[in-house]
N, C-alpha and C. Protein backbone atom coordinates (compact mmCIF):
# COMPACT_ATOMS: atom_id res chain seq x y z
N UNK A 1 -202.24 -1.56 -193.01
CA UNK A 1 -202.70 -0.44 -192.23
C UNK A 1 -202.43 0.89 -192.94
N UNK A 2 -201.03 0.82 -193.87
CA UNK A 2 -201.04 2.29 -194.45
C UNK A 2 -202.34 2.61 -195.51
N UNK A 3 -202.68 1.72 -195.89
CA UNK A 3 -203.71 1.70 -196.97
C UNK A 3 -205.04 2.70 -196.29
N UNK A 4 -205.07 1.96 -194.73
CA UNK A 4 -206.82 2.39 -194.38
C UNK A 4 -206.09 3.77 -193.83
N UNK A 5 -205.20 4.51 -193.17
CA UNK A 5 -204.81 5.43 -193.16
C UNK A 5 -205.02 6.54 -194.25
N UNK A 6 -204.19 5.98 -195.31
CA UNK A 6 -204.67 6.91 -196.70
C UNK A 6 -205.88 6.64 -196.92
N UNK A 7 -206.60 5.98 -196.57
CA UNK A 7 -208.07 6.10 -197.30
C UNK A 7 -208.78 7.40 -195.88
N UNK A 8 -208.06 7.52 -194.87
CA UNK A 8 -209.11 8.28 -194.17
C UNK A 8 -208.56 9.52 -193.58
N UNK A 9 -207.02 9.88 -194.59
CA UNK A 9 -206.67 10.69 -194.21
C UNK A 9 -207.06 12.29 -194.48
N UNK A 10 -208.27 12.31 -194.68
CA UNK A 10 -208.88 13.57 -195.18
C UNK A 10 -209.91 13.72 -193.90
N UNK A 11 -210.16 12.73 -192.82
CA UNK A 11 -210.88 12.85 -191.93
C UNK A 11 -210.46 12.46 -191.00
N UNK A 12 -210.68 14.12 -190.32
CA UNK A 12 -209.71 14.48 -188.74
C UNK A 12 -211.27 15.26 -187.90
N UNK A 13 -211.19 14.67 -186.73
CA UNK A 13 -211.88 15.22 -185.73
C UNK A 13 -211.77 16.88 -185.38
N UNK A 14 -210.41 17.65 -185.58
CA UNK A 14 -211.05 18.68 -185.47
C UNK A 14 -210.58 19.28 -184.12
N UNK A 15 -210.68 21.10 -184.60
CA UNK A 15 -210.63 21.26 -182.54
C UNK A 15 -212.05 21.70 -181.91
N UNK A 16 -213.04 21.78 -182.82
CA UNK A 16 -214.17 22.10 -182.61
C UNK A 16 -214.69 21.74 -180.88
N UNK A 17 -214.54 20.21 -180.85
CA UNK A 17 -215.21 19.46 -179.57
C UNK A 17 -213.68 19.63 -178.94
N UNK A 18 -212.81 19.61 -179.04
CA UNK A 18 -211.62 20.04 -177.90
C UNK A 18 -211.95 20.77 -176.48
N UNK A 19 -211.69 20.15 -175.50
CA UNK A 19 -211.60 20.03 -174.16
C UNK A 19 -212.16 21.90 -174.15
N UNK A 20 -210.60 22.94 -174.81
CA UNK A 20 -210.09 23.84 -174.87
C UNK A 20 -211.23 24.73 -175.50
N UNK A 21 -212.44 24.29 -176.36
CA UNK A 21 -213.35 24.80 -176.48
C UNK A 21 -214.82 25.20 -175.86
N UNK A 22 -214.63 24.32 -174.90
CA UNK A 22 -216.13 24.03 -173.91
C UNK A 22 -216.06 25.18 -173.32
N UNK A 23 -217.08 25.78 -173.12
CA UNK A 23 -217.75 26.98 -172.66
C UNK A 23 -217.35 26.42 -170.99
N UNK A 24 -217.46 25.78 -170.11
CA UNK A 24 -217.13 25.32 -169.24
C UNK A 24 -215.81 25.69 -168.52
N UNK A 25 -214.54 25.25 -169.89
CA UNK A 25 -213.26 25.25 -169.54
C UNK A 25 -212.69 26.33 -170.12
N UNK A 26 -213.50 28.33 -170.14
CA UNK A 26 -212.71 28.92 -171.31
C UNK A 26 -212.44 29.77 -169.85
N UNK A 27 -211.33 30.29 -170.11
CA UNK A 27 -210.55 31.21 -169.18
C UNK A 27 -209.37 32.09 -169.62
N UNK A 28 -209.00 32.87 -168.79
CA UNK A 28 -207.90 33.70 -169.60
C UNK A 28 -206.45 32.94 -169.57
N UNK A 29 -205.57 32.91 -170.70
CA UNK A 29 -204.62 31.93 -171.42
C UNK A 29 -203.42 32.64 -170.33
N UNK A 30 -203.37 32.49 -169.29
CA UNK A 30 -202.52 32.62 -168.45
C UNK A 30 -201.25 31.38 -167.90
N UNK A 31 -201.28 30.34 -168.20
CA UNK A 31 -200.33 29.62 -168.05
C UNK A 31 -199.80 28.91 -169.22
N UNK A 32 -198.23 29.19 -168.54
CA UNK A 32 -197.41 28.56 -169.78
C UNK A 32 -197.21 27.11 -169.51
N UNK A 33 -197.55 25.89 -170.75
CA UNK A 33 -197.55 24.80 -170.03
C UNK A 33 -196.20 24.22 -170.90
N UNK A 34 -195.34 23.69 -171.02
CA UNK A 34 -193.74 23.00 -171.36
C UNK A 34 -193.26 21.57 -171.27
N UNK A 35 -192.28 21.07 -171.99
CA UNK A 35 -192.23 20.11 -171.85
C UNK A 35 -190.35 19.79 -171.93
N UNK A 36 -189.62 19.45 -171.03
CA UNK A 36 -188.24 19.20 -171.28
C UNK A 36 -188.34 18.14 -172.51
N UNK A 37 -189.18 16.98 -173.15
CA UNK A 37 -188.93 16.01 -173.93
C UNK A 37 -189.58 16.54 -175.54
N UNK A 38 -190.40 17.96 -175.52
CA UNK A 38 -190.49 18.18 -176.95
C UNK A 38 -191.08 19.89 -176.58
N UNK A 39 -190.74 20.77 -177.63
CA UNK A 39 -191.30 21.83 -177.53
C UNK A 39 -193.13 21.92 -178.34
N UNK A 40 -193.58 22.89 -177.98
CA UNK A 40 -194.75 23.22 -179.22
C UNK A 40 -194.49 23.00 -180.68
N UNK A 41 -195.74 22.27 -180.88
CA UNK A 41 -195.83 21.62 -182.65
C UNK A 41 -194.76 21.03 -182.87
N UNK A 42 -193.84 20.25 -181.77
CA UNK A 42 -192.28 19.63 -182.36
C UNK A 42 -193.08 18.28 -182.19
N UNK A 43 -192.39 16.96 -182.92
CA UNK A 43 -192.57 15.88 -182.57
C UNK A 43 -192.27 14.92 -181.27
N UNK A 44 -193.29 14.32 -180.92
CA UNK A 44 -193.08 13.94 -179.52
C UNK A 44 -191.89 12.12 -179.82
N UNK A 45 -190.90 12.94 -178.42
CA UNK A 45 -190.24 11.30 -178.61
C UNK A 45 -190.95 9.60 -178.47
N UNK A 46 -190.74 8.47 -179.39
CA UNK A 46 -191.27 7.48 -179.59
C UNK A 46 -191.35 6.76 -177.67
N UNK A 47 -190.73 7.39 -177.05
CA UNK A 47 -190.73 6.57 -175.70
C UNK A 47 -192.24 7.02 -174.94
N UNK A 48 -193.02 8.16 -175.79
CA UNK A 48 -193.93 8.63 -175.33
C UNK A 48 -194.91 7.92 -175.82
N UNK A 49 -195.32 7.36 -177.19
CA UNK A 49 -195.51 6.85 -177.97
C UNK A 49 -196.16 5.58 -176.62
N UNK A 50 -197.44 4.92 -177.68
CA UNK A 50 -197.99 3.70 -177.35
C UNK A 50 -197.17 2.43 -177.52
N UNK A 51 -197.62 1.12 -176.90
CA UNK A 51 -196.40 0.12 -176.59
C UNK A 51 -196.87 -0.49 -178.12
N UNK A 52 -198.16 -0.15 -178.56
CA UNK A 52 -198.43 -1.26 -179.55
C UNK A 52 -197.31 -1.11 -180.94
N UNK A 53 -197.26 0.45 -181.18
CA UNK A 53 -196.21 1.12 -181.91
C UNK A 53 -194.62 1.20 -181.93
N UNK A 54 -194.17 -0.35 -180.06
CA UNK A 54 -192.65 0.45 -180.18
C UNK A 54 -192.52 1.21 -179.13
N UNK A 55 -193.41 2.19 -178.49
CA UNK A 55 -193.23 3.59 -177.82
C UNK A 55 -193.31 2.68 -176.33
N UNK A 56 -192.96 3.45 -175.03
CA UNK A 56 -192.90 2.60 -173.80
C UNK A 56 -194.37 3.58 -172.64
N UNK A 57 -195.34 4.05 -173.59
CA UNK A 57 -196.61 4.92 -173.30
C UNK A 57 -196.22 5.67 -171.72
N UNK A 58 -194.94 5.83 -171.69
CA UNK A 58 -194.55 7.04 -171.15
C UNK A 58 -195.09 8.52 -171.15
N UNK A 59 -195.57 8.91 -170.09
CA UNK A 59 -196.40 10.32 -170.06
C UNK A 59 -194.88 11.65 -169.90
N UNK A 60 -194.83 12.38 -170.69
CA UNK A 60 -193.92 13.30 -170.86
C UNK A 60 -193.99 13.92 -169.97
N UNK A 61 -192.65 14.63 -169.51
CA UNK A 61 -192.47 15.77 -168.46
C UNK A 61 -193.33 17.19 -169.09
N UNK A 62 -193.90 17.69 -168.16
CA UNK A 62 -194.90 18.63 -168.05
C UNK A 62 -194.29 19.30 -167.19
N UNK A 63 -194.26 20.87 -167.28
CA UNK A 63 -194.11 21.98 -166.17
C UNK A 63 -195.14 22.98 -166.46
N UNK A 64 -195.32 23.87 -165.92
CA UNK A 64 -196.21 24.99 -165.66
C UNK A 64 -195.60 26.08 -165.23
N UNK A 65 -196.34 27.86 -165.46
CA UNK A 65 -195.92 28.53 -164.55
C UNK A 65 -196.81 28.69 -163.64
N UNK A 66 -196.85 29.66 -162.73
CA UNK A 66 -197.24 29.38 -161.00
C UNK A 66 -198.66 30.07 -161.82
N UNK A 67 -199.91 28.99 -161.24
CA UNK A 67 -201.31 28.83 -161.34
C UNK A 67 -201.46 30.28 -160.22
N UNK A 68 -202.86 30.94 -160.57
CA UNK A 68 -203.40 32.27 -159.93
C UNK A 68 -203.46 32.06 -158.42
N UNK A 69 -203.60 32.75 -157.76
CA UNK A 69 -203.95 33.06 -156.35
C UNK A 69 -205.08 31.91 -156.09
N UNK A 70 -205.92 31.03 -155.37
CA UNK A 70 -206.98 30.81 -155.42
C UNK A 70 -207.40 29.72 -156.16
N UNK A 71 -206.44 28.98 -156.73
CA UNK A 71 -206.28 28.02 -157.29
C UNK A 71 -206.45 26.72 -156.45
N UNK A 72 -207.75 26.10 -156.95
CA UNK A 72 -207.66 24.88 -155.68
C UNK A 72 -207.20 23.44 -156.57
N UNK A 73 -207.16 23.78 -157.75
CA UNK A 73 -206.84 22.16 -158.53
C UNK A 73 -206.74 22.31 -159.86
N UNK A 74 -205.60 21.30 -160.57
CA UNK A 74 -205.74 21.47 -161.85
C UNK A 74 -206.29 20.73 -162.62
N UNK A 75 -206.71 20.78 -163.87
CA UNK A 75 -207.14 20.06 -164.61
C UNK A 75 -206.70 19.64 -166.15
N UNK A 76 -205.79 17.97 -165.81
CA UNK A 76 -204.88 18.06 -167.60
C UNK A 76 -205.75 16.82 -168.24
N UNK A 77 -205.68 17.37 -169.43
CA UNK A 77 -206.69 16.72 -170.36
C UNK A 77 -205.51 16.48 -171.58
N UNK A 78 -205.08 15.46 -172.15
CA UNK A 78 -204.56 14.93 -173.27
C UNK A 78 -205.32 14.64 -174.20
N UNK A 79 -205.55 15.67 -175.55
CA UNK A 79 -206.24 14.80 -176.74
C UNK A 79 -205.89 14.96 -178.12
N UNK A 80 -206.32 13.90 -178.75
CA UNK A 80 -205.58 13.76 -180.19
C UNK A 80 -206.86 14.45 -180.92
N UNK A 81 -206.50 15.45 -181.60
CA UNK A 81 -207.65 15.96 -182.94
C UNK A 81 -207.47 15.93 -183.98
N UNK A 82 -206.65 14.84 -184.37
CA UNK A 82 -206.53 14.47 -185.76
C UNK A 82 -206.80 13.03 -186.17
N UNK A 83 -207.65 12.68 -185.19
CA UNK A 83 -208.35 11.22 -184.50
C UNK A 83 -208.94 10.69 -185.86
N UNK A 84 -209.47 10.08 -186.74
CA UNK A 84 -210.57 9.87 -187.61
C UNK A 84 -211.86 9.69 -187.41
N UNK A 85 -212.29 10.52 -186.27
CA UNK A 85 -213.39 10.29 -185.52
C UNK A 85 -213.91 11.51 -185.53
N UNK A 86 -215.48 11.92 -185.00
CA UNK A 86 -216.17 12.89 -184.89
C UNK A 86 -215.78 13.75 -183.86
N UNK A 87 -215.18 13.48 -182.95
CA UNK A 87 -214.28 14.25 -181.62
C UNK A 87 -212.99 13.72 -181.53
N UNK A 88 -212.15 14.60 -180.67
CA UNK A 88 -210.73 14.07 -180.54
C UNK A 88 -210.88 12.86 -179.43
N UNK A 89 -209.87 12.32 -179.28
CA UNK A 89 -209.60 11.08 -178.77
C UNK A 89 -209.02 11.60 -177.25
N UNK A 90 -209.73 11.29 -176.23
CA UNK A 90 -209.01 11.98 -174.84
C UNK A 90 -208.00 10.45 -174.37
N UNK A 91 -206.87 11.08 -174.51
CA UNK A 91 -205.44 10.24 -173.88
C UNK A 91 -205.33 10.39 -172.79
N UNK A 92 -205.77 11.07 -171.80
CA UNK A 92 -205.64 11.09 -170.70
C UNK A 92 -206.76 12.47 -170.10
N UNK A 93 -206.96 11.70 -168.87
CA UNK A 93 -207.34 12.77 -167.98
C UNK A 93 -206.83 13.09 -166.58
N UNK A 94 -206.32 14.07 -165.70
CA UNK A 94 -206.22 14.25 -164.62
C UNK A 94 -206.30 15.17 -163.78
N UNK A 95 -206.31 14.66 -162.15
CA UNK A 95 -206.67 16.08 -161.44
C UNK A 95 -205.10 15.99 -160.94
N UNK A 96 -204.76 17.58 -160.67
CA UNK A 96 -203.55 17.20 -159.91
C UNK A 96 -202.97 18.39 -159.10
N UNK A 97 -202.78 18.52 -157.72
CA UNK A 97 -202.48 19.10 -156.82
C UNK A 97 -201.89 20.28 -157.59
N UNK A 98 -202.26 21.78 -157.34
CA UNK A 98 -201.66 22.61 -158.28
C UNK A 98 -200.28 23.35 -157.46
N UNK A 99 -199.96 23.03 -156.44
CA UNK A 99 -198.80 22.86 -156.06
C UNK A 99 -197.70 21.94 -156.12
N UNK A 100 -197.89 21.10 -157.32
CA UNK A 100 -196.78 20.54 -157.34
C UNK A 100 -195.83 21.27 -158.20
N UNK A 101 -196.19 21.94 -159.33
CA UNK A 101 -195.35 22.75 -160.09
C UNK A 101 -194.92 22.00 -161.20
N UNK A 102 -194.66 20.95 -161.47
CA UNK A 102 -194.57 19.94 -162.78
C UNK A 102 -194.75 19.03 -162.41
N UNK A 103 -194.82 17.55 -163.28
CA UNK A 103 -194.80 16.36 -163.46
C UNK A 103 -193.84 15.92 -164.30
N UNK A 104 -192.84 14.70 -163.76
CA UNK A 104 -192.07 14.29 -163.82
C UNK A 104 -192.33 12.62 -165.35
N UNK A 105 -191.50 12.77 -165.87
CA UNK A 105 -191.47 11.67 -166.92
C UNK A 105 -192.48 9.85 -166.40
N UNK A 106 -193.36 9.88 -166.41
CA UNK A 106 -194.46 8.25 -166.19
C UNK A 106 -195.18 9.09 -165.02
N UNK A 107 -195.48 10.32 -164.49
CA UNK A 107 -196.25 10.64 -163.34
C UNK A 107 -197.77 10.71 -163.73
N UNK A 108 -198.01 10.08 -165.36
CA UNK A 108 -199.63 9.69 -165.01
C UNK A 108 -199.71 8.47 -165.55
N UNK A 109 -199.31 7.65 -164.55
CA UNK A 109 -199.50 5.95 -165.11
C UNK A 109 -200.56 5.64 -164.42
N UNK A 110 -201.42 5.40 -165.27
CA UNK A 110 -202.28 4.31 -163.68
C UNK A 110 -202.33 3.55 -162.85
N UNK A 111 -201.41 3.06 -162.54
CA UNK A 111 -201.28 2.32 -161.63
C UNK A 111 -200.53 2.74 -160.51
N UNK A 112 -199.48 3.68 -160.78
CA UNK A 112 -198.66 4.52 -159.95
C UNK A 112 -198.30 6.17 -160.18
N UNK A 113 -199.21 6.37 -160.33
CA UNK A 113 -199.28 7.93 -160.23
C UNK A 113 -198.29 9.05 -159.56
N UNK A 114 -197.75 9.69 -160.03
CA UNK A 114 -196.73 10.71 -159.16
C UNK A 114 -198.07 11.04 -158.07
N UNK A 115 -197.55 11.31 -156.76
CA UNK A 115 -197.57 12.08 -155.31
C UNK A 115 -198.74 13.57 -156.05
N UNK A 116 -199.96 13.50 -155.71
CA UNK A 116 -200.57 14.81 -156.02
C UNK A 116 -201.50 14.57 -157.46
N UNK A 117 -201.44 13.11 -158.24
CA UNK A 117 -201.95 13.13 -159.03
C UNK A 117 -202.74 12.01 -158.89
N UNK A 118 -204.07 12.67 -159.86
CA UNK A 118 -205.67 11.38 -159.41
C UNK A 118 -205.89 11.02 -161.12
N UNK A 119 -205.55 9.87 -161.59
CA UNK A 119 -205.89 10.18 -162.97
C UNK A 119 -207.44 9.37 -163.26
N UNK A 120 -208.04 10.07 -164.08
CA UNK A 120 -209.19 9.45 -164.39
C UNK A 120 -209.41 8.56 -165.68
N UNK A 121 -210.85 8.37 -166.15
CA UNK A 121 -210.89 7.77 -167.42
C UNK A 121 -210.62 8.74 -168.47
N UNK A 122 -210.38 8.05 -169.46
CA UNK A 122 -209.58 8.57 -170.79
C UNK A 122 -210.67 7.68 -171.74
N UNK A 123 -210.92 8.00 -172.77
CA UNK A 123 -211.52 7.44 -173.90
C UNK A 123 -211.23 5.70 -173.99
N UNK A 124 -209.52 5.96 -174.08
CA UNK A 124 -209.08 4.42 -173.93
C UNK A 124 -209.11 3.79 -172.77
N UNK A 125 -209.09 4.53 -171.50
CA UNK A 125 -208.65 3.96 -169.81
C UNK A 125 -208.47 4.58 -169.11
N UNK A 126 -207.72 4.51 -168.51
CA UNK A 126 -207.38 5.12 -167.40
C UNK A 126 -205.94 5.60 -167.52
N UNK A 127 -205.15 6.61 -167.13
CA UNK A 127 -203.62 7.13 -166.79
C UNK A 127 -203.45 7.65 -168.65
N UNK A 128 -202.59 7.92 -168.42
CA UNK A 128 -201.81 8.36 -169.87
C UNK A 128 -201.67 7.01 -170.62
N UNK A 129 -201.96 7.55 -171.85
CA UNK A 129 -202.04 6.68 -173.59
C UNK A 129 -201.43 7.18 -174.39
N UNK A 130 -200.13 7.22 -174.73
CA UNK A 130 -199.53 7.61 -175.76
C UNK A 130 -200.26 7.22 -177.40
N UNK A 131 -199.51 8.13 -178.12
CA UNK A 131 -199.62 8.21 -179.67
C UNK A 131 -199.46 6.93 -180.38
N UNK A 132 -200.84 6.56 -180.65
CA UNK A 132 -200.50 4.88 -181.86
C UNK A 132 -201.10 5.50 -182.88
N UNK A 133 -200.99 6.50 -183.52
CA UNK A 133 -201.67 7.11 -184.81
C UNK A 133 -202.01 5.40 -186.02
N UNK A 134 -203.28 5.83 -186.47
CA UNK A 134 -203.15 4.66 -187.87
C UNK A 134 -202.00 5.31 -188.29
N UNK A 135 -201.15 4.05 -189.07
CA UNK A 135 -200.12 4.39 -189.88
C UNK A 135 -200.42 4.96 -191.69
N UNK A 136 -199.33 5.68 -191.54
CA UNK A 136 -200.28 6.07 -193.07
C UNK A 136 -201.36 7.44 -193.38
N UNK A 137 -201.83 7.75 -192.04
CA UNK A 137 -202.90 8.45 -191.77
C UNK A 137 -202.50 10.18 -191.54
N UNK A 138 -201.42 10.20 -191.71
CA UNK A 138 -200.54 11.95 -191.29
C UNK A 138 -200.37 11.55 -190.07
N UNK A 139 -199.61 13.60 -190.17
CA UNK A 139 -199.19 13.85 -188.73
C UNK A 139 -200.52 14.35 -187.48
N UNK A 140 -200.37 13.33 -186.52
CA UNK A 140 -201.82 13.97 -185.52
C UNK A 140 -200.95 15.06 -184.21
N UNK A 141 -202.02 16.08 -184.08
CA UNK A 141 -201.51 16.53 -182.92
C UNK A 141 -201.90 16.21 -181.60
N UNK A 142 -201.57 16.40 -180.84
CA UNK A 142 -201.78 15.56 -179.03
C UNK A 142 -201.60 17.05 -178.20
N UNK A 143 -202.67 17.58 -177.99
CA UNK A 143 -203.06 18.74 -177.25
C UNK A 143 -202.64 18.45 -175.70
N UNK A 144 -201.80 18.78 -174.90
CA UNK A 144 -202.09 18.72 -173.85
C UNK A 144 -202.63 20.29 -173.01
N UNK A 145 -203.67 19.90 -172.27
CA UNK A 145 -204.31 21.39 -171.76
C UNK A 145 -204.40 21.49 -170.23
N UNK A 146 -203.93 22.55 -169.68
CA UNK A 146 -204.34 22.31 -167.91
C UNK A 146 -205.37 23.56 -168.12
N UNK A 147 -205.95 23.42 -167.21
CA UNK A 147 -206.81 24.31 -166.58
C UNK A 147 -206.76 24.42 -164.91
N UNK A 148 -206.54 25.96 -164.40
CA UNK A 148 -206.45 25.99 -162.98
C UNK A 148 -208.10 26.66 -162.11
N UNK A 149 -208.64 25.23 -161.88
CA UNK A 149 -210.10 25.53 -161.49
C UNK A 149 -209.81 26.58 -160.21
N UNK A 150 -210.58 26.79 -160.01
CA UNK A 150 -210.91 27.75 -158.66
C UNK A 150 -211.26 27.21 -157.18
N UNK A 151 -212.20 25.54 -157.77
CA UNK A 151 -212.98 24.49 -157.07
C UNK A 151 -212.59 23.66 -157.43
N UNK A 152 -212.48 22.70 -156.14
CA UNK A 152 -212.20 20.67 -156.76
C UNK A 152 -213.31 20.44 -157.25
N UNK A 153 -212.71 19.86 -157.84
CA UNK A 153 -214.47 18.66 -158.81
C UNK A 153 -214.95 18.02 -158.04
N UNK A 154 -216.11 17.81 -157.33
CA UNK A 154 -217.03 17.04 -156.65
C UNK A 154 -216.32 15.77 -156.48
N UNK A 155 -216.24 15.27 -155.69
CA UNK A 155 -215.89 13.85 -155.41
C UNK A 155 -216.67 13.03 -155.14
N UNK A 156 -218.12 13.45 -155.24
CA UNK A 156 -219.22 12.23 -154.95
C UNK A 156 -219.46 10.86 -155.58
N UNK A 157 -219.26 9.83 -154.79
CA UNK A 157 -219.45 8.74 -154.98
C UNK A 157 -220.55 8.14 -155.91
N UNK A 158 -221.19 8.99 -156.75
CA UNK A 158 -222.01 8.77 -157.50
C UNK A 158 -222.31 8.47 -159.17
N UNK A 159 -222.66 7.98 -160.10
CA UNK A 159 -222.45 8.05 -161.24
C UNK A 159 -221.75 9.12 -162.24
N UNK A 160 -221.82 10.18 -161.50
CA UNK A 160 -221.18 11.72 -162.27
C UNK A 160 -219.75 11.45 -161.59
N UNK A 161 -219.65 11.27 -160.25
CA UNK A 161 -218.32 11.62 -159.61
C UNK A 161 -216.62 11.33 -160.93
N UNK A 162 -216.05 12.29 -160.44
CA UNK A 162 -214.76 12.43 -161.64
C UNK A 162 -214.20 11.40 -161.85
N UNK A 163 -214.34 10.06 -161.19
CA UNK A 163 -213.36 8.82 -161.22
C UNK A 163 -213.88 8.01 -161.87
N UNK A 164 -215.67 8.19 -161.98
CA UNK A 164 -216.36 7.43 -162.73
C UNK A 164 -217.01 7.84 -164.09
N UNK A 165 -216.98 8.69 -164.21
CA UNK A 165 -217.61 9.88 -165.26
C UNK A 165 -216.77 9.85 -166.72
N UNK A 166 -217.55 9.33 -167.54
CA UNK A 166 -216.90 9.07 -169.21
C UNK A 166 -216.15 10.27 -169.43
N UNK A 167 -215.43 10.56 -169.81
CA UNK A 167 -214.34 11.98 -169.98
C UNK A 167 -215.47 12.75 -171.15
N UNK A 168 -215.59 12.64 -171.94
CA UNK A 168 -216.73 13.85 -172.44
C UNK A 168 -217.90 14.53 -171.63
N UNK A 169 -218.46 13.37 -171.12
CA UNK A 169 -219.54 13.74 -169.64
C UNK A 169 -218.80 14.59 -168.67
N UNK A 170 -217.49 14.39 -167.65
CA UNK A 170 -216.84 15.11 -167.19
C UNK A 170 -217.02 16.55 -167.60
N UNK A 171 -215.82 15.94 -168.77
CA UNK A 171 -215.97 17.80 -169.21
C UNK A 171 -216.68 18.81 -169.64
N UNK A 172 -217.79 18.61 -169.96
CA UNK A 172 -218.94 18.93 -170.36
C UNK A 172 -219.85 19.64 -168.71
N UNK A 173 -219.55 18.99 -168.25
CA UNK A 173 -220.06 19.18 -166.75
C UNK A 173 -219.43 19.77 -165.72
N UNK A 174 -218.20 20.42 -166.25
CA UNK A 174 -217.99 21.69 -164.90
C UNK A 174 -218.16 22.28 -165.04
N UNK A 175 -218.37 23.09 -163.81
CA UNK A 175 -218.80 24.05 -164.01
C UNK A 175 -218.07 25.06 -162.70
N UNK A 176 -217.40 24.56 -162.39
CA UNK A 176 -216.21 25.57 -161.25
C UNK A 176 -215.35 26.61 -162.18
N UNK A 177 -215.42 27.88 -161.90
CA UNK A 177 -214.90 28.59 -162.95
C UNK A 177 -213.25 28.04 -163.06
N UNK A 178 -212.88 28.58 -163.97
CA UNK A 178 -211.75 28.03 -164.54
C UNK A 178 -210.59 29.69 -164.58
N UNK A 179 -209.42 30.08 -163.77
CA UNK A 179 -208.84 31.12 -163.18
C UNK A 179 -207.61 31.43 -164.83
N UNK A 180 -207.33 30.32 -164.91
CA UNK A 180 -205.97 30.26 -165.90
C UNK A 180 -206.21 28.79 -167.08
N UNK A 181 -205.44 29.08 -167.83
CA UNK A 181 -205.20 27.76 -168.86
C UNK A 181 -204.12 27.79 -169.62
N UNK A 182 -203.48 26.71 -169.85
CA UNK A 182 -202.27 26.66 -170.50
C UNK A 182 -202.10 25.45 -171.72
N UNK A 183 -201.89 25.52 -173.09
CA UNK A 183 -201.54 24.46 -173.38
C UNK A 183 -200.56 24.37 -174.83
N UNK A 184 -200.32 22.45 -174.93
CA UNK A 184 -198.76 22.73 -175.60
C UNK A 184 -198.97 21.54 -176.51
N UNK A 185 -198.75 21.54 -177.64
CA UNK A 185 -198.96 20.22 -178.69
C UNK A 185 -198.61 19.49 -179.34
N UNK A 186 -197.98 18.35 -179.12
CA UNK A 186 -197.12 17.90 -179.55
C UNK A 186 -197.52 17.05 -180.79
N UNK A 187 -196.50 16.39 -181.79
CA UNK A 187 -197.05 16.06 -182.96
C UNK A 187 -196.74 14.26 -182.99
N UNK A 188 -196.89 13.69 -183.57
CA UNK A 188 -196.59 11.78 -184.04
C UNK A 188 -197.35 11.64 -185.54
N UNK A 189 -196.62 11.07 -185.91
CA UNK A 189 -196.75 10.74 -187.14
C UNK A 189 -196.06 9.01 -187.55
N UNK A 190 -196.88 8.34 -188.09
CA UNK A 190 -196.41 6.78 -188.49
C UNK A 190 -196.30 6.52 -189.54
C-alpha cells in the first residue's frame, strides 16, 4: 500500500469542491468551531482514526461558540481534501439542534447518535468515518465545517429529502441562507 500511496501522492482533491466553497454554504466566518482531542492543523488522535487502520472511528469532541440570533439548525460536514480523488471525501454529514452547544466524544455514530443529532449519508455511509488515509500517501487534512442555517432542511420524504440525498446533491442544494460558519482541521497521516 505504501507504494500506491507514493505513486499518487501528487494527487489531492483540493479545496476547490469543499463543502466551505459552495455558493450555497458562504456566510460570514462567525463561529469558532474546537476540539478538546486536537487543536487546528494539529494531528488528530488514532482513536478518531478508522477501525480498518487501528483507530476505534470515534467522532471527536466538537464545541462551538453561541450560533446568531435566528438560528434554526446546524449544519456539520466532515471532509478529507487530500483524498486522491477529484473532490474531497465527505466523512460525515449532520444536522444538529443548534442548541446543544457541543458534541460530546462518538455523538455522530450511526447507530446512536447524541440527543439533537440526525446524521446523514457521507460518501462512505452514514454517521462519522474516521481517517484511513492510503498509507504512504502524506499528511491529509479532515475539514470539519458547521454552518448555522437560518431554515431546517426540508424533510420531505422524497428523493432530495436530507436523509436520502447523496451528500454532494445535498449540498449543492441549499439554499436556506446560511447566518454564521465555523471551521477546524485536523491532520492523519500513515
Amino acid at each position: 500500500m505504501t507504494l500506491l500511496g507514493r505513486l499518487l501522492s501528487n494527487r489531492r482533491a483540493g479545496e476547490t469542491h469543499l463543502a466551505w466553497n459552495l455558493p450555497g454554504l458562504r456566510g460570514p466566518e462567525l463561529l469558532t468551531l474546537t476540539s478538546r482531542h486536537f487543536a487546528h492543523g494539529e494531528a488528530m488522535p488514532l482513536q478518531h482514526g478508522a477501525k480498518n487502520i487501528g483507530g476505534d472511528n470515534l467522532s471527536p469532541h466538537l464545541s462551538w461558540t453561541a450560533p446568531p440570533p435566528g438560528t434554526a439548525q446546524l449544519l456539520l460536514v466532515v471532509e478529507d481534501i487530500d483524498v486522491p480523488l477529484s473532490k474531497p471525501a465527505v466523512h460525515c454529514v449532520a444536522l444538529v439542534d443548534p442548541a446543544s452547544g457541543e458534541l460530546g466524544p462518538g455523538a455522530l455514530d450511526a447507530r446512536h447518535p447524541a440527543a439533537g443529532v440526525r446524521v446523514l449519508r457521507s460518501t462512505i455511509g452514514r454517521g462519522y468515518h474516521g481517517p484511513g488515509p492510503i498509507k504512504g500517501h502524506g499528511p491529509h487534512r479532515y475539514t470539519f465545517q458547521l454552518f448555522a442555517l437560518a431554515a431546517t432542511l426540508d424533510s420531505d420524504p422524497g428523493p432530495k429529502a436530507p436523509d436520502r440525498a447523496r451528500p454532494r446533491a445535498l449540498l449543492a442544494s441549499i439554499t436556506v441562507p446560511v447566518l454564521a460558519r465555523g471551521r477546524l482541521t485536523g491532520t492523519y497521516e500513515r
